[in-house]
C-alpha atoms as a PDB file:
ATOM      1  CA  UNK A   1      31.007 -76.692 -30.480  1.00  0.00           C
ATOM      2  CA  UNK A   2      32.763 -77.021 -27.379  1.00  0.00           C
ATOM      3  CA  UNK A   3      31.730 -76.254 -23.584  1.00  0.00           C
ATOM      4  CA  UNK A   4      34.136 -73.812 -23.268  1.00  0.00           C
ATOM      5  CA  UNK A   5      33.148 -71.592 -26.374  1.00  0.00           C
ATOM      6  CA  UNK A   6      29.567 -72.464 -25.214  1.00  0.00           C
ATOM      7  CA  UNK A   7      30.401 -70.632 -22.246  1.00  0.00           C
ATOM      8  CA  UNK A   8      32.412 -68.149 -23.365  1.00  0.00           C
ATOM      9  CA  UNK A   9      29.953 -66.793 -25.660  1.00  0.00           C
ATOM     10  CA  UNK A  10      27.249 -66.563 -23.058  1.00  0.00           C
ATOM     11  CA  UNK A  11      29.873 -64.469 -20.475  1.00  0.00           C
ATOM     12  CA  UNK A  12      30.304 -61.981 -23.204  1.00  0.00           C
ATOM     13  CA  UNK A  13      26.696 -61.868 -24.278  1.00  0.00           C
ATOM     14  CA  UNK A  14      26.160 -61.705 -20.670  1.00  0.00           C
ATOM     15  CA  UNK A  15      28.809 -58.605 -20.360  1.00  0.00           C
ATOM     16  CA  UNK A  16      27.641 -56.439 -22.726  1.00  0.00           C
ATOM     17  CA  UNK A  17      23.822 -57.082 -21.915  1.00  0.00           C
ATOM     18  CA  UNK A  18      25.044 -55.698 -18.854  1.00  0.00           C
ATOM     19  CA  UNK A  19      27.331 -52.934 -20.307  1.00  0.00           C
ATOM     20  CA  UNK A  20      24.254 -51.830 -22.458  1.00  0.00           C
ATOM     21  CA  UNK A  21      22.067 -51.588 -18.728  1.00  0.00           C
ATOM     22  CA  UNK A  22      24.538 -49.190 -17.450  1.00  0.00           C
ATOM     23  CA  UNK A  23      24.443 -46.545 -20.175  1.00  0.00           C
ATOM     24  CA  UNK A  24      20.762 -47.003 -20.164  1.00  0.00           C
ATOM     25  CA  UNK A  25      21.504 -46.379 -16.393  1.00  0.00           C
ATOM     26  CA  UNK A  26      23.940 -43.431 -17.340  1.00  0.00           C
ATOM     27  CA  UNK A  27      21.104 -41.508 -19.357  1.00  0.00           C
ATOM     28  CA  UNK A  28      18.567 -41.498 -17.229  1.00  0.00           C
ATOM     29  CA  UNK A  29      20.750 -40.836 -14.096  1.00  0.00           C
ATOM     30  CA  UNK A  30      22.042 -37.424 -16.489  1.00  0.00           C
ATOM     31  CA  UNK A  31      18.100 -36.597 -17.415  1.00  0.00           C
ATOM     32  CA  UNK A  32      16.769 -36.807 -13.719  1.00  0.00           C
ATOM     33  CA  UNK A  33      19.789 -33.904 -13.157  1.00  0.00           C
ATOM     34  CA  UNK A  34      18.587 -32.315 -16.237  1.00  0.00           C
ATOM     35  CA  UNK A  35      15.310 -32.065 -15.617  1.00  0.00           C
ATOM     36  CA  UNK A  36      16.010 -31.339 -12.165  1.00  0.00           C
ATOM     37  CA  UNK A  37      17.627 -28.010 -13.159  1.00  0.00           C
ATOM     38  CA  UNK A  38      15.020 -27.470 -15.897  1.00  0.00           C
ATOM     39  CA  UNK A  39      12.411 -27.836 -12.761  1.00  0.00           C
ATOM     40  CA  UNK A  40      14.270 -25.212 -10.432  1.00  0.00           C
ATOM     41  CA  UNK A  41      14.932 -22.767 -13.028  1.00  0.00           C
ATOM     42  CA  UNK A  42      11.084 -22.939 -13.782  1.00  0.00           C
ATOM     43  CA  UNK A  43      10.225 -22.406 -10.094  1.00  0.00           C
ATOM     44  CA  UNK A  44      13.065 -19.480 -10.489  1.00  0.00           C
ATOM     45  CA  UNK A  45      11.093 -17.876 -13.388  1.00  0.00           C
ATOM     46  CA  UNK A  46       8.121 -17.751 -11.707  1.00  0.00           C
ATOM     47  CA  UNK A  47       9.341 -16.421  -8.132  1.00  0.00           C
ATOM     48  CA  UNK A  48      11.222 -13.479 -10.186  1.00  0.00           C
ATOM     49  CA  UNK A  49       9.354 -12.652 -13.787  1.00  0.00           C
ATOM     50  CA  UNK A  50       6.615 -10.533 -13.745  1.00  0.00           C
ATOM     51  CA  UNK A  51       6.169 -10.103 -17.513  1.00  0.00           C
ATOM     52  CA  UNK A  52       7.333 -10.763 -20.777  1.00  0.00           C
ATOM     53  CA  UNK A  53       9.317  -7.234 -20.741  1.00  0.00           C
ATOM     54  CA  UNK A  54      11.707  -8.471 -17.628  1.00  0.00           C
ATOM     55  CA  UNK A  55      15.279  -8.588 -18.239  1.00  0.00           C
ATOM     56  CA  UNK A  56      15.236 -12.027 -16.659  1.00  0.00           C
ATOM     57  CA  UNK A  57      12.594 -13.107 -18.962  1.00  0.00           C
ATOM     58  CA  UNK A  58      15.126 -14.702 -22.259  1.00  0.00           C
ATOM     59  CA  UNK A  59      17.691 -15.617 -19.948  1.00  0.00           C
ATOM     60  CA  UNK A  60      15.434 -17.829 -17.678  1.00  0.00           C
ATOM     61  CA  UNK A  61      13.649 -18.906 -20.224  1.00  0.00           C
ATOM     62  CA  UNK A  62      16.775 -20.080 -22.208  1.00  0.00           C
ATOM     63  CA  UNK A  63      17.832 -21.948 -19.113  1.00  0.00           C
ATOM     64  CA  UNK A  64      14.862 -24.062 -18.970  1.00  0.00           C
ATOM     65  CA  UNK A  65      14.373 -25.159 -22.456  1.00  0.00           C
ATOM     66  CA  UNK A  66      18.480 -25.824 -22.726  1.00  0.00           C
ATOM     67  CA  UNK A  67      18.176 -28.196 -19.004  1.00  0.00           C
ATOM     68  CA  UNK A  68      14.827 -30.020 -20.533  1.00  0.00           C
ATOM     69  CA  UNK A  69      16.076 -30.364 -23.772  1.00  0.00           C
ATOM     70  CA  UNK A  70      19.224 -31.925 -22.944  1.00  0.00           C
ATOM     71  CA  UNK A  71      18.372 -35.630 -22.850  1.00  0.00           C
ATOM     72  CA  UNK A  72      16.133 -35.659 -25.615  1.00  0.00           C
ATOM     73  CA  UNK A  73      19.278 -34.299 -27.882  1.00  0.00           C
ATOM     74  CA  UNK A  74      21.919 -36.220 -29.513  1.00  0.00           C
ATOM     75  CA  UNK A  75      24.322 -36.858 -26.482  1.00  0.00           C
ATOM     76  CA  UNK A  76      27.829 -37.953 -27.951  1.00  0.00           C
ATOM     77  CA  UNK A  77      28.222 -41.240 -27.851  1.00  0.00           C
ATOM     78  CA  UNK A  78      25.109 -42.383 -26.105  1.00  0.00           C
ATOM     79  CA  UNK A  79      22.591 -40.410 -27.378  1.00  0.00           C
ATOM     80  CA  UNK A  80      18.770 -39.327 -26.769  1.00  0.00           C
ATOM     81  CA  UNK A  81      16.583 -41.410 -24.095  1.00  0.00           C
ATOM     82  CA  UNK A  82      14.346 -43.738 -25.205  1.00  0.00           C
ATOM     83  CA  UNK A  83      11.455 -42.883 -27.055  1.00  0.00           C
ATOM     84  CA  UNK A  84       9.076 -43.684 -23.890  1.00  0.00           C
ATOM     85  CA  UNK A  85      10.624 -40.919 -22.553  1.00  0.00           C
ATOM     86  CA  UNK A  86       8.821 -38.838 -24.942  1.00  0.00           C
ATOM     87  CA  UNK A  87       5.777 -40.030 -24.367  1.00  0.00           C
ATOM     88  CA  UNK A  88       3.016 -38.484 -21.108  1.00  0.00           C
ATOM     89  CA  UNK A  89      -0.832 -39.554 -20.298  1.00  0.00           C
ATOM     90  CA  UNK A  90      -1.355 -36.067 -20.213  1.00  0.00           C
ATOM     91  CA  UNK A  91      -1.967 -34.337 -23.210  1.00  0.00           C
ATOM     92  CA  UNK A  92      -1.503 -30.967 -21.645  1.00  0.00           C
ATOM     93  CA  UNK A  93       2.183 -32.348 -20.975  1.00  0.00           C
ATOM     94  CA  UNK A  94       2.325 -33.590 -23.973  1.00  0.00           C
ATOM     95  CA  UNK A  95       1.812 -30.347 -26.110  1.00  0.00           C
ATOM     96  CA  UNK A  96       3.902 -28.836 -23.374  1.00  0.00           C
ATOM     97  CA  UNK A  97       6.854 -31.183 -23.764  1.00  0.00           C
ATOM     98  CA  UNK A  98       6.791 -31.002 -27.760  1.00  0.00           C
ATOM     99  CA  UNK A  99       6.521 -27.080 -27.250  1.00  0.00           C
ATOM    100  CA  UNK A 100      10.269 -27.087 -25.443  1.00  0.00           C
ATOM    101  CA  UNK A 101      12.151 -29.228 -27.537  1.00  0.00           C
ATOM    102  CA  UNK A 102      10.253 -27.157 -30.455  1.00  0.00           C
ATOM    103  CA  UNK A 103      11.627 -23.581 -29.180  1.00  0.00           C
ATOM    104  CA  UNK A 104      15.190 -25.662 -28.421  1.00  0.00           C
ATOM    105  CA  UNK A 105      15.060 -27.080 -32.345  1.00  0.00           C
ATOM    106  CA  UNK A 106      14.324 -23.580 -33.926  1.00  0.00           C
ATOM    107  CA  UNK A 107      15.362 -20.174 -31.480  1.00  0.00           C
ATOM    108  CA  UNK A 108      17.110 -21.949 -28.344  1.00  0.00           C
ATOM    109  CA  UNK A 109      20.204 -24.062 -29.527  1.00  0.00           C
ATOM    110  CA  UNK A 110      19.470 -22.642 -33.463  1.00  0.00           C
ATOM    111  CA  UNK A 111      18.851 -19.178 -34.912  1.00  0.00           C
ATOM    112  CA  UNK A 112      16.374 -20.405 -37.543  1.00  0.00           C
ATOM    113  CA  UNK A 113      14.576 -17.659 -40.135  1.00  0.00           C
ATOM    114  CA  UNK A 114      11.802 -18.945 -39.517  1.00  0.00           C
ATOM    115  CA  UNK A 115      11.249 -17.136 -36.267  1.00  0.00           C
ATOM    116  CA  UNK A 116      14.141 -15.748 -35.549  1.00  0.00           C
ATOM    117  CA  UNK A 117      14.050 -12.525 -38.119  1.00  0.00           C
ATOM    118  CA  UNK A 118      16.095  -9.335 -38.516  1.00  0.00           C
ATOM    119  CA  UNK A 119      14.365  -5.788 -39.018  1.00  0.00           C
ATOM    120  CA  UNK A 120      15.644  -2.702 -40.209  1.00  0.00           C
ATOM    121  CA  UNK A 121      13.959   0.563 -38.117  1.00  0.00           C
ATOM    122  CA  UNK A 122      14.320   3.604 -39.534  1.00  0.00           C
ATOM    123  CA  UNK A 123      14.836   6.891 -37.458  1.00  0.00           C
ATOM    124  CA  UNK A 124      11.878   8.208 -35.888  1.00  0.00           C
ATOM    125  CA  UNK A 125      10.159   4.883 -36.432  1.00  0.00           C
ATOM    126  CA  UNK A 126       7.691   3.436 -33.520  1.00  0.00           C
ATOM    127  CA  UNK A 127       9.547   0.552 -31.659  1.00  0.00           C
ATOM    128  CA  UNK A 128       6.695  -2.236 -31.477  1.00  0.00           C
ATOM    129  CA  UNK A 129       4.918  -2.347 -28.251  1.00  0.00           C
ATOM    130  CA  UNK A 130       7.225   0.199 -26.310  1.00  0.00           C
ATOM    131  CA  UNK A 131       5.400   3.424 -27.367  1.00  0.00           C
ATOM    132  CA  UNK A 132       8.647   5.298 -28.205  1.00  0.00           C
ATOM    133  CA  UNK A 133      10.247   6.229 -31.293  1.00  0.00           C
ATOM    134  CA  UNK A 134      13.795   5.238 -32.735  1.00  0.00           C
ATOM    135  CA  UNK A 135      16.312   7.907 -32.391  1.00  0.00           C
ATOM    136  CA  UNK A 136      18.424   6.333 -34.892  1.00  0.00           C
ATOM    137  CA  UNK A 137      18.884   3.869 -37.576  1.00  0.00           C
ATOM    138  CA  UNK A 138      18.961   0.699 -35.801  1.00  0.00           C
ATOM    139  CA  UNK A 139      17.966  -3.153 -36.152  1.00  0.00           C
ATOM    140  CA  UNK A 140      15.672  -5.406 -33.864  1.00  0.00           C
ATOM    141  CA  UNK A 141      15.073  -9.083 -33.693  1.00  0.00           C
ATOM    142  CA  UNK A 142      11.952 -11.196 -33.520  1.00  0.00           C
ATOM    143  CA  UNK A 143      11.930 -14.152 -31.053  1.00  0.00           C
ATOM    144  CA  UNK A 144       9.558 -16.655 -30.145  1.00  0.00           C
ATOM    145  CA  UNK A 145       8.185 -16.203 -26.470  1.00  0.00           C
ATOM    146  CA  UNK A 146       6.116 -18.345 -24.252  1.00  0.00           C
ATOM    147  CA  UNK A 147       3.118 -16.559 -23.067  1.00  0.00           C
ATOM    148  CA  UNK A 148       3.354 -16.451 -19.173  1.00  0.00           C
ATOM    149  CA  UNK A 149       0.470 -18.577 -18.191  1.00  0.00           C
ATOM    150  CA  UNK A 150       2.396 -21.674 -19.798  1.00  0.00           C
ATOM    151  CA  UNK A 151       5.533 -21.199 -17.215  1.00  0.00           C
ATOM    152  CA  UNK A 152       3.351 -23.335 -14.269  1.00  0.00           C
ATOM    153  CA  UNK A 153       2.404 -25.866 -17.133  1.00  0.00           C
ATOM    154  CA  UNK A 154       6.010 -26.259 -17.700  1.00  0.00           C
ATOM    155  CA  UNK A 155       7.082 -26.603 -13.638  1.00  0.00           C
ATOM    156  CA  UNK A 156       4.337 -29.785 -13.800  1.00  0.00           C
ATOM    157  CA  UNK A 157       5.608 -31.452 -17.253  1.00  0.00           C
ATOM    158  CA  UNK A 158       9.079 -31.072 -15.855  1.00  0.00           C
ATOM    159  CA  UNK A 159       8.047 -32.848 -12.342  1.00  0.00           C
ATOM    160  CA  UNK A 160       5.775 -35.606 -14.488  1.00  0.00           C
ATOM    161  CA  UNK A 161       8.943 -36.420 -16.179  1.00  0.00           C
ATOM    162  CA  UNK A 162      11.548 -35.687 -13.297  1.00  0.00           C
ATOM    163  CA  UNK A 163       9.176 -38.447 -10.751  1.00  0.00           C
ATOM    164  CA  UNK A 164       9.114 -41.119 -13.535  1.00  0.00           C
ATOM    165  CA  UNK A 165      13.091 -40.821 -14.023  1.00  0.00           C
ATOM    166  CA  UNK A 166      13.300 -40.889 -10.446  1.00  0.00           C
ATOM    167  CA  UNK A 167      11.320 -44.140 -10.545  1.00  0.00           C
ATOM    168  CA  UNK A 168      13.455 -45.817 -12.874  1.00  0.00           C
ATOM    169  CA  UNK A 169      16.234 -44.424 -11.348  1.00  0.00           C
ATOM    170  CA  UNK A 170      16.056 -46.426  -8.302  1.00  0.00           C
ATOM    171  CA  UNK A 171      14.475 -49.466  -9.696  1.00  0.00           C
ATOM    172  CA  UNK A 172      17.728 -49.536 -12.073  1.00  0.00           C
ATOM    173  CA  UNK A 173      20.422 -48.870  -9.630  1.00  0.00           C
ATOM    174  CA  UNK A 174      19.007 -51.875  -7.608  1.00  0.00           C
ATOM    175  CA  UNK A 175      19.088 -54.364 -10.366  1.00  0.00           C
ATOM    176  CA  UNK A 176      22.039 -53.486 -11.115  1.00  0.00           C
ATOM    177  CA  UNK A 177      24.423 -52.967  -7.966  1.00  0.00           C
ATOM    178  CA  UNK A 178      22.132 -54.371  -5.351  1.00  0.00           C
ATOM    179  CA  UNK A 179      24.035 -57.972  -5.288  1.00  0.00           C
ATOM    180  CA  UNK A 180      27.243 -56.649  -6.148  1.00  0.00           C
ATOM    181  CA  UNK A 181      30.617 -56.644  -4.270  1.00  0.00           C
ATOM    182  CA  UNK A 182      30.920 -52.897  -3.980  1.00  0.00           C
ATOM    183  CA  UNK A 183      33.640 -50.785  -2.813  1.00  0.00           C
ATOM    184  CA  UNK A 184      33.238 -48.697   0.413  1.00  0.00           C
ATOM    185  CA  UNK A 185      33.723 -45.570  -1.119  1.00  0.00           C
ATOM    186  CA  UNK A 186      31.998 -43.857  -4.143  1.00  0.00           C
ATOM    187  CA  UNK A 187      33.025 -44.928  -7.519  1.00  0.00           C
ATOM    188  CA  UNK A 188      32.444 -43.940 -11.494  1.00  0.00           C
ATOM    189  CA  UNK A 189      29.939 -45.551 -13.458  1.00  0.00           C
ATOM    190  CA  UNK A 190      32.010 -47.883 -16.320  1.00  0.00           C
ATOM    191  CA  UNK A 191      30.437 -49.259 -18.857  1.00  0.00           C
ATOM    192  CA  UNK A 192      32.998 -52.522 -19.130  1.00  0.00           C
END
């Protein structure tokens, strides 16, 4: 083998070990927003929702389980984070964390039968837990919902996570454009 091949090989191995940093840059960089927005529209649902029965309730909730879900999905072309990412030293975080991406698998991002079931009410029928009869023939939906004390819970899973991507965040951006030649203006992340 010659010198040259030699040392060809090693500036491509070299290249794409560094190509393969970058989008392992890319995803975390994309989850710290994620769970950034997961974190604020917590702190959102608990500065507005009193109950279970507010308007805001569904919506809000949908918003936080669709932000925290995000980069533990499938993510064309790059995909989920790392397993480690899935992992806390708090259990309570744990069962918290598995509890999102749960409700995202089966009644956020998917209508599943499971949970998510149609019912017919007849006229004159009670309407569960609203004390008032049907006036008509109508339909209702059953949906999974997250019992209010949980909502905090969620606010300190989401900053657990958000601090350790911000951790890795920095420590990655400084391996990886600290000794660089860098432009003097901002510039897209490339994965050449």
């Amino acid at each position: 083998m010659s010198y040259s091949f030699i040392r060809r090989a090693y500036l491509f191995f070299k290249k794409d070990k560094f190509s393969l940093r970058k989008k392992e840059f890319y995803k975390i960089v994309v989850a710290r927003s994620d769970i950034t927005a997961a974190l604020k529209a917590c702190e959102l649902f608990l500065s507005t929702v009193k109950d279970l029965g507010d308007d805001s309730y569904f919506p809000l909730l949908n918003a936080i389980i669709v932000c925290y879900s995000r980069p533990f999905s499938k993510n064309k072309p790059l995909g989920p984070l790392p397993k480690k990412w899935h992992r806390f030293d708090n259990g309570r975080f744990q069962e918290v964390h598995e509890t999102i991406l749960e409700l995202r698998n089966k009644t956020v991002a998917h209508s599943d039968l499971e949970i998510r079931k149609v019912f017919i009410i007849p006229k004159g029928t009670p309407v569960r837990k609203t004390g008032i009869r049907s006036e008509a023939l109508g339909v209702g939906i059953s949906n999974r919902a997250l019992p209010m004390e949980i909502f905090p819970e969620i606010r300190a899973t989401c900053f657990d996570l958000g601090r350790r991507l911000n951790v890795e965040v920095k420590e990655q951006l400084e391996l990886l454009f600290r000794d660089k030649d860098l432009p003097q203006e901002e510039f897209e992340l490339t994965f050449d």
